[in-house]
C-alpha atoms as a PDB file:
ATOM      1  CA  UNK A   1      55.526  54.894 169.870  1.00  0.00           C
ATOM      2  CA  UNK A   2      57.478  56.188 167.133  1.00  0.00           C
ATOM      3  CA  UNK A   3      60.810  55.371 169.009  1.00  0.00           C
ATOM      4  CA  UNK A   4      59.895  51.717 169.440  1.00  0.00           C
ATOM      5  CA  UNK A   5      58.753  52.174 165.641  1.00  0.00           C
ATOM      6  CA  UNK A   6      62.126  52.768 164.633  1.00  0.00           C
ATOM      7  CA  UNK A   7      63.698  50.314 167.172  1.00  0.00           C
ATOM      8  CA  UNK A   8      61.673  47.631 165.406  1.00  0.00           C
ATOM      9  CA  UNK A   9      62.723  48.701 162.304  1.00  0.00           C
ATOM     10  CA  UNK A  10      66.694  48.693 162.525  1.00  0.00           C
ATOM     11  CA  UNK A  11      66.397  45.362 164.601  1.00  0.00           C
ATOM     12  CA  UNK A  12      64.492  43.905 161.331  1.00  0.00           C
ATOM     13  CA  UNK A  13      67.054  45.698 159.089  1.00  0.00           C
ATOM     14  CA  UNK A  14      70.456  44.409 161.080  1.00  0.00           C
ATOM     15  CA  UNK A  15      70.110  41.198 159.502  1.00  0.00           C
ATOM     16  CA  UNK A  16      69.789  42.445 155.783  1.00  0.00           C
ATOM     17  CA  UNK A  17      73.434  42.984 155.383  1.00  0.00           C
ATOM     18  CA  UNK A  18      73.996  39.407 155.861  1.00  0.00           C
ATOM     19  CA  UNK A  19      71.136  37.763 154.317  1.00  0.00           C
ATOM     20  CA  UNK A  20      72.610  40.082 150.493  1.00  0.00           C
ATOM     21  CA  UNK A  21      75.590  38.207 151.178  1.00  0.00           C
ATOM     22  CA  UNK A  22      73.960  34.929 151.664  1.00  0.00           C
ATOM     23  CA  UNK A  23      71.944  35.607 148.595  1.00  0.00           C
ATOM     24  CA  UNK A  24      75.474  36.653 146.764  1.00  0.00           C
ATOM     25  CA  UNK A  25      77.085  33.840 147.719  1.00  0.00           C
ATOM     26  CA  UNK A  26      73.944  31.597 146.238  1.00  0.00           C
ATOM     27  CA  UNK A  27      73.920  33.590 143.260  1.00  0.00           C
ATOM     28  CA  UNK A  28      77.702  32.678 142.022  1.00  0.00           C
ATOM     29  CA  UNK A  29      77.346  29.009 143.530  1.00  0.00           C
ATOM     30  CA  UNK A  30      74.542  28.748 140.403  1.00  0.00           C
ATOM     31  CA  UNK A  31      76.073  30.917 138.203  1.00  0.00           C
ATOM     32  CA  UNK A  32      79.121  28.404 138.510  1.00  0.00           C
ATOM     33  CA  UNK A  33      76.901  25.760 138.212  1.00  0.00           C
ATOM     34  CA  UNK A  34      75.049  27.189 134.630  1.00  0.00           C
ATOM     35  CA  UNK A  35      78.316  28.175 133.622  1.00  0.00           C
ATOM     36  CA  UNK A  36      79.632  24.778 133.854  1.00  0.00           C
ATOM     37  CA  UNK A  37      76.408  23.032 132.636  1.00  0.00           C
ATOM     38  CA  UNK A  38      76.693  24.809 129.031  1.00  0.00           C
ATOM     39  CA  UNK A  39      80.480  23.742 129.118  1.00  0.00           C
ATOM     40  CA  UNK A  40      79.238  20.470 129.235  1.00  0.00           C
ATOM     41  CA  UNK A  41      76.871  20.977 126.838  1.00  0.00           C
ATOM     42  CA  UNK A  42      79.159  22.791 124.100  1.00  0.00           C
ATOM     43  CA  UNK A  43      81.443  19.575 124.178  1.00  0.00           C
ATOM     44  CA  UNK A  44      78.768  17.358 122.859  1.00  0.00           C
ATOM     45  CA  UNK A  45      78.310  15.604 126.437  1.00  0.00           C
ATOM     46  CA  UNK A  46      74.432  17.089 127.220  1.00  0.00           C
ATOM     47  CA  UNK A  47      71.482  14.311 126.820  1.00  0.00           C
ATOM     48  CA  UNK A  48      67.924  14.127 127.839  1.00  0.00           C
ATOM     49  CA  UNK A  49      68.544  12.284 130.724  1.00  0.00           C
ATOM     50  CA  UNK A  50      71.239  15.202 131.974  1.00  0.00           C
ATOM     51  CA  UNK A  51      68.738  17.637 131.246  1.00  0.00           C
ATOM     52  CA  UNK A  52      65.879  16.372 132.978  1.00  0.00           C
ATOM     53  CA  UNK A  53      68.288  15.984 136.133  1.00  0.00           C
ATOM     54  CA  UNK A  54      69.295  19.298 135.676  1.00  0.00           C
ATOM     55  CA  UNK A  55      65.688  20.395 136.004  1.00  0.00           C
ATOM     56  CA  UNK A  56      64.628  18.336 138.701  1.00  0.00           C
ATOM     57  CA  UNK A  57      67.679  19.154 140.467  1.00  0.00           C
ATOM     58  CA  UNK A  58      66.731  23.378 140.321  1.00  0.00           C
ATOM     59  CA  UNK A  59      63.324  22.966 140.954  1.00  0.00           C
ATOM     60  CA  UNK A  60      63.662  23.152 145.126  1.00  0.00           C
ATOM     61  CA  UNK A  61      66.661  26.238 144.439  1.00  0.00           C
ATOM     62  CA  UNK A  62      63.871  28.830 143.215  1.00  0.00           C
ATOM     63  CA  UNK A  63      63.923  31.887 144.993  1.00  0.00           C
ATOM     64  CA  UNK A  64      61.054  32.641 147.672  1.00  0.00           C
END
């Protein structure tokens, strides 16, 4: 039982490696994405409107 235990266990674990780099990747794309909405901002270009998109347009991105 303990064998199949720790069968289990590195199958579940196999796919970690690639689901940090998912995660990685997702991180920078909205990094990017902050980094260029506060750019926008500092030049005078922000606005309710943007803002509320901006909101709107995170809400569905939070993590699980």
């Amino acid at each position: 039982m303990l064998q199949r235990v720790e069968q289990e266990v590195k199958r579940l674990r196999s796919d970690v490696p690639e689901l940090l780099g998912q995660r990685e990747t997702e991180l920078q794309a909205e990094e990017r994405r902050l980094l260029n909405f506060v750019d926008f901002v500092g030049e005078g270009r922000g606005s309710k409107a943007l803002g509320d998109a901006l909101e709107h347009g995170t809400e569905g991105r939070k993590a699980p």
